[in-house]
Protein backbone atom coordinates (compact mmCIF):
# COMPACT_ATOMS: atom_id res chain seq x y z
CA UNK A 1 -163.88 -193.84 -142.75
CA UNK A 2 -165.28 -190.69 -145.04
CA UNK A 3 -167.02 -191.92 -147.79
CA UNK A 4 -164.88 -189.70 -150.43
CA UNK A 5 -162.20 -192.44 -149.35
CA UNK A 6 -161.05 -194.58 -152.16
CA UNK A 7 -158.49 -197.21 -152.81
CA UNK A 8 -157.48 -197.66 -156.70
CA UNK A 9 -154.32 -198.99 -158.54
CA UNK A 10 -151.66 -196.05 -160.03
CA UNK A 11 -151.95 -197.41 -163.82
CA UNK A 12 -149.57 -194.39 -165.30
CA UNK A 13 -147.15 -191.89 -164.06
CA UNK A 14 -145.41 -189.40 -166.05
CA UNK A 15 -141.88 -188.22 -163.65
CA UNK A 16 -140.88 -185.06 -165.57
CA UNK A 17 -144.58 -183.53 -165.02
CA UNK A 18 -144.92 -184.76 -161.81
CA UNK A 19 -148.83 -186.37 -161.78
CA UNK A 20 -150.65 -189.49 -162.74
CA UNK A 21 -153.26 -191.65 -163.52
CA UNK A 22 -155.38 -193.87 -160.87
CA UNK A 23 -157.93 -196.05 -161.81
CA UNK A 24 -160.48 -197.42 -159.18
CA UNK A 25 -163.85 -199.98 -159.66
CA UNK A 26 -166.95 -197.83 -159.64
CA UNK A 27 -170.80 -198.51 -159.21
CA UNK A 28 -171.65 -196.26 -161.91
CA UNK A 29 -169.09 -197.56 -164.73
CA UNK A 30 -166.72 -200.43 -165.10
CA UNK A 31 -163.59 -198.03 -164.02
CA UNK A 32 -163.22 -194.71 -162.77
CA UNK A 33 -160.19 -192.70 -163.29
CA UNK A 34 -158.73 -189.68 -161.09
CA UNK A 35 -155.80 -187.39 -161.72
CA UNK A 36 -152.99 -187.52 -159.12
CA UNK A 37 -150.54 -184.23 -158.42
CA UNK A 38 -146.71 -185.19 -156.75
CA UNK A 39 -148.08 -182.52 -154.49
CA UNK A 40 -151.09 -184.87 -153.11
CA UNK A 41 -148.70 -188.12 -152.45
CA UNK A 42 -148.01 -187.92 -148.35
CA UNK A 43 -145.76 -190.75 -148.19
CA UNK A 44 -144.02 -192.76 -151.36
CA UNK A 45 -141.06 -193.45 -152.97
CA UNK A 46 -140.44 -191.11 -155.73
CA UNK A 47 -141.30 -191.71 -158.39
CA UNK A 48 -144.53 -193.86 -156.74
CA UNK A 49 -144.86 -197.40 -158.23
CA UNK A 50 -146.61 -197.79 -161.39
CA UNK A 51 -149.25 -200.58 -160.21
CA UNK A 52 -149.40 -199.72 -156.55
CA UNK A 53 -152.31 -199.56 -154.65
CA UNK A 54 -152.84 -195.70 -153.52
CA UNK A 55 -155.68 -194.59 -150.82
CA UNK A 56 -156.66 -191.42 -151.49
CA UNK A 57 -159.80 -188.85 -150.82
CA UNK A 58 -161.35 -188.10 -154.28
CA UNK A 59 -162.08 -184.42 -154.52
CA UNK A 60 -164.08 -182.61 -157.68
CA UNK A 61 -162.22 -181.66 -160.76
CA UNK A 62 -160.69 -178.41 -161.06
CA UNK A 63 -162.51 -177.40 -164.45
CA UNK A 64 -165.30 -178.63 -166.03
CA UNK A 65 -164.64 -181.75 -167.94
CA UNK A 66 -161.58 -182.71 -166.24
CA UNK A 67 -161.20 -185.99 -164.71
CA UNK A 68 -161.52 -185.95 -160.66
CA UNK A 69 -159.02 -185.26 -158.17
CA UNK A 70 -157.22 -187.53 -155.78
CA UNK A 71 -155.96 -185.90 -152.74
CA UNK A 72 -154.08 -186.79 -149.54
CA UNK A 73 -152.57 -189.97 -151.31
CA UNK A 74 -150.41 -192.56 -150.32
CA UNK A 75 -149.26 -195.95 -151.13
CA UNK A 76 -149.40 -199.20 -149.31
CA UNK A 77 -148.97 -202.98 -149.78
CA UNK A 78 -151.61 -205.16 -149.61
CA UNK A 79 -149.82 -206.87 -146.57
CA UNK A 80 -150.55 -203.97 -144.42
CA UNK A 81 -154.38 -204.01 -144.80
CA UNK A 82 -154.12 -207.33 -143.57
CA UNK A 83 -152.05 -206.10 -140.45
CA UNK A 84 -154.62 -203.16 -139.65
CA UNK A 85 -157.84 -205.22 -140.01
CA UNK A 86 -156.60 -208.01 -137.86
């Protein structure tokens, strides 16, 4: 697994815009949050599940003071972790 690879919960999406908020436990501080396109979802129901856990790469911000990126998303249940790790 890369280590840009991060699992975090969708805690807001807006449908007319198209993006959203996912928030993910962090070392540095209690919760980091990244910004999520419609473009960067590769599999979901649309619109993706408010509350869902979403795997995603983190990539840098676009601009300078912007919140990170998450790219190459998609959603999953926690069922199917269990499934893969068995």
């Amino acid at each position: 697994m890369e280590s840009n690879v991060k699992v975090g919960l969708l805690r807001s999406w807006n449908a007319e815009r198209g993006f959203g908020f996912v928030e993910c436990p962090s070392p540095k501080l209690p919760l980091q949050r990244y910004f999520l396109h419609i473009t960067e979802i590769l599999e979901s129901t649309n619109p993706p599940p408010v509350g869902g856990l979403v795997r995603f790469q983190e990539a840098p911000p676009r601009k300078e003071g912007q919140l990170p990126l998450a790219k190459k998303a998609w959603f999953f249940e926690p069922k199917d972790v269990l499934a893969v790790s068995r």
